[in-house]
Structures are given as structure tokens and as C-alpha cells.
Protein backbone atom coordinates (compact mmCIF):
# COMPACT_ATOMS: atom_id res chain seq x y z
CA UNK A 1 -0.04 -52.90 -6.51
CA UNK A 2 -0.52 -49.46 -7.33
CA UNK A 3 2.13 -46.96 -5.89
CA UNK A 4 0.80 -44.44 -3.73
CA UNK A 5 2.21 -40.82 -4.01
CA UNK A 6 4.63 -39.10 -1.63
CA UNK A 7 2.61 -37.18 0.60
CA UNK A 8 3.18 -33.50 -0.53
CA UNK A 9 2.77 -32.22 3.40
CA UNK A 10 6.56 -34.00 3.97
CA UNK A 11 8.24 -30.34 3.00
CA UNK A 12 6.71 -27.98 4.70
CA UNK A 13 8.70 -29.17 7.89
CA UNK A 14 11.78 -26.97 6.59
CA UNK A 15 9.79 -23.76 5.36
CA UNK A 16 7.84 -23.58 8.40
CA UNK A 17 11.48 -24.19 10.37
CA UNK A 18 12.42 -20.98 8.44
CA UNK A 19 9.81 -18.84 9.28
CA UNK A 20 9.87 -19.66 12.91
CA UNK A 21 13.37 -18.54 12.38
CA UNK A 22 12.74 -14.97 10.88
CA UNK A 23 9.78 -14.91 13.52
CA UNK A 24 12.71 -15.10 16.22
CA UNK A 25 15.08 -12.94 14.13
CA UNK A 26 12.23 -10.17 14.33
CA UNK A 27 10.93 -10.27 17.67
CA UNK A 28 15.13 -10.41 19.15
CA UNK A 29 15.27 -7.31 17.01
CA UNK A 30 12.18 -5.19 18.51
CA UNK A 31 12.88 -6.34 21.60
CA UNK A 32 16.60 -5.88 21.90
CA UNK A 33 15.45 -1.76 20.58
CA UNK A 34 12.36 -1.76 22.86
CA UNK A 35 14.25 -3.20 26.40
CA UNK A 36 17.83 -3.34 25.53
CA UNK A 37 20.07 -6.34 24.37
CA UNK A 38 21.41 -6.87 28.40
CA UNK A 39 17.74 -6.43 29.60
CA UNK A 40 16.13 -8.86 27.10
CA UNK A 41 16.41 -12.51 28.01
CA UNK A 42 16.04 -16.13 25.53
CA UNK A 43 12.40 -16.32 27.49
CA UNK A 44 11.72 -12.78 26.49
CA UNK A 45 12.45 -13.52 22.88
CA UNK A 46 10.27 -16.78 22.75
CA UNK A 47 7.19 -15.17 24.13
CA UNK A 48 6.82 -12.23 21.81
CA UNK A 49 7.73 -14.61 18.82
CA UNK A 50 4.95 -17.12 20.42
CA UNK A 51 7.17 -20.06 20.82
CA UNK A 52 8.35 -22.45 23.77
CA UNK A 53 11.70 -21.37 25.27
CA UNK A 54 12.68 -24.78 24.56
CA UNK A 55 11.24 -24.54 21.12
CA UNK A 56 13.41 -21.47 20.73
CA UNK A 57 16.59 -23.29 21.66
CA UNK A 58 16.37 -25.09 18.48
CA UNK A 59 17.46 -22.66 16.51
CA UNK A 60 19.81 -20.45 18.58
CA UNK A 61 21.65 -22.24 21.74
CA UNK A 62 22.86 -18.49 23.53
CA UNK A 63 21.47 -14.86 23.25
CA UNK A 64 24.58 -13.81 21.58
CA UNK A 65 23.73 -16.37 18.42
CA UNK A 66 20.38 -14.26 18.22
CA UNK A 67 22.36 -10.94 17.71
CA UNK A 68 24.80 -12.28 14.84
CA UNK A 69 21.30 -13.38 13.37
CA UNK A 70 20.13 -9.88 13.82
CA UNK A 71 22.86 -8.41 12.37
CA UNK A 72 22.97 -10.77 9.59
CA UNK A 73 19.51 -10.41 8.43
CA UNK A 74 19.89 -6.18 9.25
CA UNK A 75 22.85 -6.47 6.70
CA UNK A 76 21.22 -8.06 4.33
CA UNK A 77 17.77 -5.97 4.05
CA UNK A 78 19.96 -2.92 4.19
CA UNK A 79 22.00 -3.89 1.08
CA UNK A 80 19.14 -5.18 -0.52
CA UNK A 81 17.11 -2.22 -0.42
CA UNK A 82 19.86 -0.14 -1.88
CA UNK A 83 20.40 -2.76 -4.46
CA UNK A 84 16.74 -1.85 -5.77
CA UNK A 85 17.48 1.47 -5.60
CA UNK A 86 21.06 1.39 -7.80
CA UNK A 87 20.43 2.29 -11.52
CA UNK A 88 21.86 0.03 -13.84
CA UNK A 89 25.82 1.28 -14.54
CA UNK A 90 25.11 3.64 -11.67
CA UNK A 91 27.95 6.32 -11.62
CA UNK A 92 29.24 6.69 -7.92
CA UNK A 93 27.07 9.91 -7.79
CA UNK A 94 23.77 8.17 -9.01
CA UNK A 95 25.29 5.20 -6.29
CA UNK A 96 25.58 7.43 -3.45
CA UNK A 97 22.46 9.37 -3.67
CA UNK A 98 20.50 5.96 -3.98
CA UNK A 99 22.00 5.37 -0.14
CA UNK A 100 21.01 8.55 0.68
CA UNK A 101 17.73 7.54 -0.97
CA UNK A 102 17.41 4.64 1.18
CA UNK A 103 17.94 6.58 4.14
CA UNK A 104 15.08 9.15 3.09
CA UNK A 105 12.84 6.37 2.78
CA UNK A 106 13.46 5.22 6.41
CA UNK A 107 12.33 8.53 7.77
CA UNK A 108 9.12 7.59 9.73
CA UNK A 109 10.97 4.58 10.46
CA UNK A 110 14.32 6.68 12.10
CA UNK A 111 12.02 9.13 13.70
CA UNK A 112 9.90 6.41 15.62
CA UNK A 113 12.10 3.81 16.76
CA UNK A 114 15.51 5.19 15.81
CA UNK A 115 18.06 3.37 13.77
CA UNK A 116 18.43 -0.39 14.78
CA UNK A 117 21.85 -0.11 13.90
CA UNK A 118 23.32 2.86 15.91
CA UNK A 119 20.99 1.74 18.60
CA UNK A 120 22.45 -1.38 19.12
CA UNK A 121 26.23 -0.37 18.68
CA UNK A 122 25.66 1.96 21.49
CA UNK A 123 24.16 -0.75 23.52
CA UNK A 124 26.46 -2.83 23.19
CA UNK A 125 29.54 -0.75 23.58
CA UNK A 126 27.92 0.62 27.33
CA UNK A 127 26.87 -3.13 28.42
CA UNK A 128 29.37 -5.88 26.44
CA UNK A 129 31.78 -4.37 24.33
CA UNK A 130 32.88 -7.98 23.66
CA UNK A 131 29.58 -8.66 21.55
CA UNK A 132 29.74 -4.72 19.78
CA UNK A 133 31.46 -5.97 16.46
CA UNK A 134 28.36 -7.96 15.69
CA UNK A 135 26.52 -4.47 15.23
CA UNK A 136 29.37 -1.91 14.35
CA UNK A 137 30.06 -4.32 11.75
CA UNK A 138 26.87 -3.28 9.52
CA UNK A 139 28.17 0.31 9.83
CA UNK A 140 31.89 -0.58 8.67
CA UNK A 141 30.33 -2.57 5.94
CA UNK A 142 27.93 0.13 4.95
CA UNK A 143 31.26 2.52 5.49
CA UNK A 144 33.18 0.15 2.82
CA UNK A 145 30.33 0.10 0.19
CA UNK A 146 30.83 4.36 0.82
CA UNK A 147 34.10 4.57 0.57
CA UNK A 148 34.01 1.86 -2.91
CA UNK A 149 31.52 3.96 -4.55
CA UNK A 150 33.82 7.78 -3.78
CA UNK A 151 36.97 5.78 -4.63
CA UNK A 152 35.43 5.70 -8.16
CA UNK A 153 36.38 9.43 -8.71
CA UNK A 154 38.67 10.32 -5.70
CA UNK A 155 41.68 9.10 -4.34
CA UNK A 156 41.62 6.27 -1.95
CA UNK A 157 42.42 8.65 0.77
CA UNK A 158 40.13 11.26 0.07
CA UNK A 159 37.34 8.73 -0.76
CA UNK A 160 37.37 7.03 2.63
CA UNK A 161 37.29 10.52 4.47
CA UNK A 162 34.22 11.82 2.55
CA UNK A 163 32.14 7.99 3.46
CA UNK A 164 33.17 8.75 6.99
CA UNK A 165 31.70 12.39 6.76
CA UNK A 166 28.21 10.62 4.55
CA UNK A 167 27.68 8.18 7.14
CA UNK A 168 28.44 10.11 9.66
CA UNK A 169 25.56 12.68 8.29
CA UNK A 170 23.04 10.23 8.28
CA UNK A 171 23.56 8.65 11.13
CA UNK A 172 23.09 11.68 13.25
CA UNK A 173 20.45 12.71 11.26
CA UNK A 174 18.79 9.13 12.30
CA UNK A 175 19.49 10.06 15.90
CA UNK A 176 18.14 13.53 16.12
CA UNK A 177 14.68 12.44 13.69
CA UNK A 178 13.99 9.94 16.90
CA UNK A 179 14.80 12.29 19.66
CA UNK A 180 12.57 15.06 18.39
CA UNK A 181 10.32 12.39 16.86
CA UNK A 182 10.38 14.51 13.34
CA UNK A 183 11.05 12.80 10.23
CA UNK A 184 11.32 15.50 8.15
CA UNK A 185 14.52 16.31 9.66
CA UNK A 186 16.24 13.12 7.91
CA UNK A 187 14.80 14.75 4.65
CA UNK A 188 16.15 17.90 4.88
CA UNK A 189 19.72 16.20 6.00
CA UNK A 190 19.20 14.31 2.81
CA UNK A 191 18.86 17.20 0.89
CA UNK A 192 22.21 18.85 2.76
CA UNK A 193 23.67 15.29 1.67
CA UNK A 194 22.89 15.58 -1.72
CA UNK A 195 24.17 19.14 -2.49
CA UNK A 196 27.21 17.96 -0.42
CA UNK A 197 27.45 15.30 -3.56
CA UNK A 198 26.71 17.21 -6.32
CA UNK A 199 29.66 19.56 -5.60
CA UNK A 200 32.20 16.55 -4.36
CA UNK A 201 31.22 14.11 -7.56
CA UNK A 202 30.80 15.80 -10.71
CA UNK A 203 27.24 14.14 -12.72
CA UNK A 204 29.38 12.10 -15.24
CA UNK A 205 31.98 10.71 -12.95
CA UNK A 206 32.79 7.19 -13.33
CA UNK A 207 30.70 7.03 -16.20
């Protein structure tokens, strides 16, 4: 008897599982920046991403799951979009102005909704300080990667004050870009960042 072939629909069920997943990722994420994390319940979350509550349980049991996934995925589009931006043997000057790059791309971005990330920390620290690691954390990593890149061509000490000062930068550049809805102010903070590098980190250091 003639063997039939395994139906090829059998697969989907895990890709479609994933994309309900990054639907819920997204819509936690708008809504956490829209409302507020403390103002934005599991229901909330469901309807915008147009699934049952109980659908929605699935994949995260608690709200507070939803925000490590938020984080996560934040983390992860952040670094990746600087990793398309890094030149291949990129000295920490050509490194550091592709983060400043990154930021300068997010202008529109900054200036409408603000930064996700500064957003939520302060959030968090006002309403559950207990769950503000899972967003500070994407700033101390993004703070590390700084501080790696100066520590290149400065000592260790030195290095880890000037990421501090970067980040610092461009952060409040994000802040002021949303509450004056202009983002040409993160590009001309990028281009005070970028002097600011040029006369820290000589061209051919770490070469």
C-alpha cells in the first residue's frame, strides 16, 4: 500500500506559536510606553495583540514574565542594529560612533515616543523598584559594551567614566527630542558626541 506523505501543515503549529509571541512582546511594549507598566494589565496586553486572555496565558503566566520578554527582545534589536552598523576590525572610535550612529537613526523614533528604555526604568523605579533591573539592565549592558570599546585605548578607569558621560549624552538627548517633539535635537547631540570622540580617541586607536 502506497505510503502517504506527512502532511506539510504539521509545522506551522510552532512558527505561528512564535509569532503570537513577538505579537505579545510588541503590543506589552507600546502599551507599557503608551499607559504605563502599573496601569497596563494581562487583559490589556491580549486585546491590542488580538488574542484571548487565556490564549495569552500560554505563553507568559504573570505581567512581570512579559517585561523580561520586553527587555530581552529590546536588548537584542538594540545590539543587533549596532552590530550592522560596526565595520569590520572596527577601531573603538569607528565602534563608538556606530552607537552614536544608531542613536541618530532613532531620531523620529526618540522624538515621538521617547526611548523605551529610559521610559521604562523610570517607570519602574516610581511604581516597583523590585521589577527595575529588568529595564536598567539594557542600559548597564549598553554601558559595558561603552566602557569595552574606550577600554581599547584608555585605562580601565578612565574608559568606564567617559561610557558613563556617552550614555549619559544620549540618553538625555532621547529625553529632551520627545519633550520638545524635535528630532533634530538628537542629531545635533550626535554631532556634540562625535567631536567629543574625535578629541578623546585618536582615528588609529586600537587599530
Amino acid at each position: 500500500m502506497a505510503q502517504h506523505p506527512t502532511p506539510l501543515t504539521a509545522p506551522l503549529a510552532p512558527a505561528k506559536g512564535m509569532a503570537n509571541r513577538q505579537r505579545i512582546v510588541e503590543s506589552a511594549l507600546h502599551l507599557f510606553m503608551e499607559r504605563g507598566y502599573a496601569e497596563t494589565s494581562i487583559g490589556d496586553v491580549a486585546e491590542h495583540a488580538c488574542l484571548l486572555k487565556g490564549n495569552l496565558s500560554y505563553y507568559f503566566k504573570t505581567k512581570a514574565e512579559m517585561l523580561e520578554a520586553v527587555s530581552e527582545a529590546r536588548m537584542q534589536e538594540l545590539f543587533g542594529r549596532l552590530q550592522q552598523r560596526l565595520p569590520d576590525q572596527a577601531t573603538p572610535l569607528q565602534a563608538l560612533e556606530a552607537f552614536v550612529q544608531v542613536t541618530q537613526d532613532s531620531a523620529h523614533e526618540l522624538a515621538r515616543v521617547g526611548c523605551p528604555v529610559g521610559t521604562l526604568a523610570s517607570q519602574l523605579g516610581k511604581t516597583d523598584p523590585s521589577l527595575q533591573p529588568y529595564a536598567s539592565r539594557i542600559l548597564q549592558a549598553l554601558a559595558d559594551w561603552l566602557g569595552a570599546q574606550f577600554a581599547r585605548a584608555l585605562p580601565s578607569a578612565t574608559a568606564q567614566a567617559h561610557a558613563e558621560h556617552l550614555l549619559t549624552l544620549l540618553q538625555g538627548a532621547a529625553v529632551m527630542a520627545h519633550a520638545f517633539r524635535d528630532p533634530a535635537l538628537v542629531d545635533r547631540q550626535a554631532a556634540v558626541a562625535r567631536a567629543w570622540l574625535r578629541t578623546t580617541l585618536p582615528a588609529e586607536s586600537g587599530a
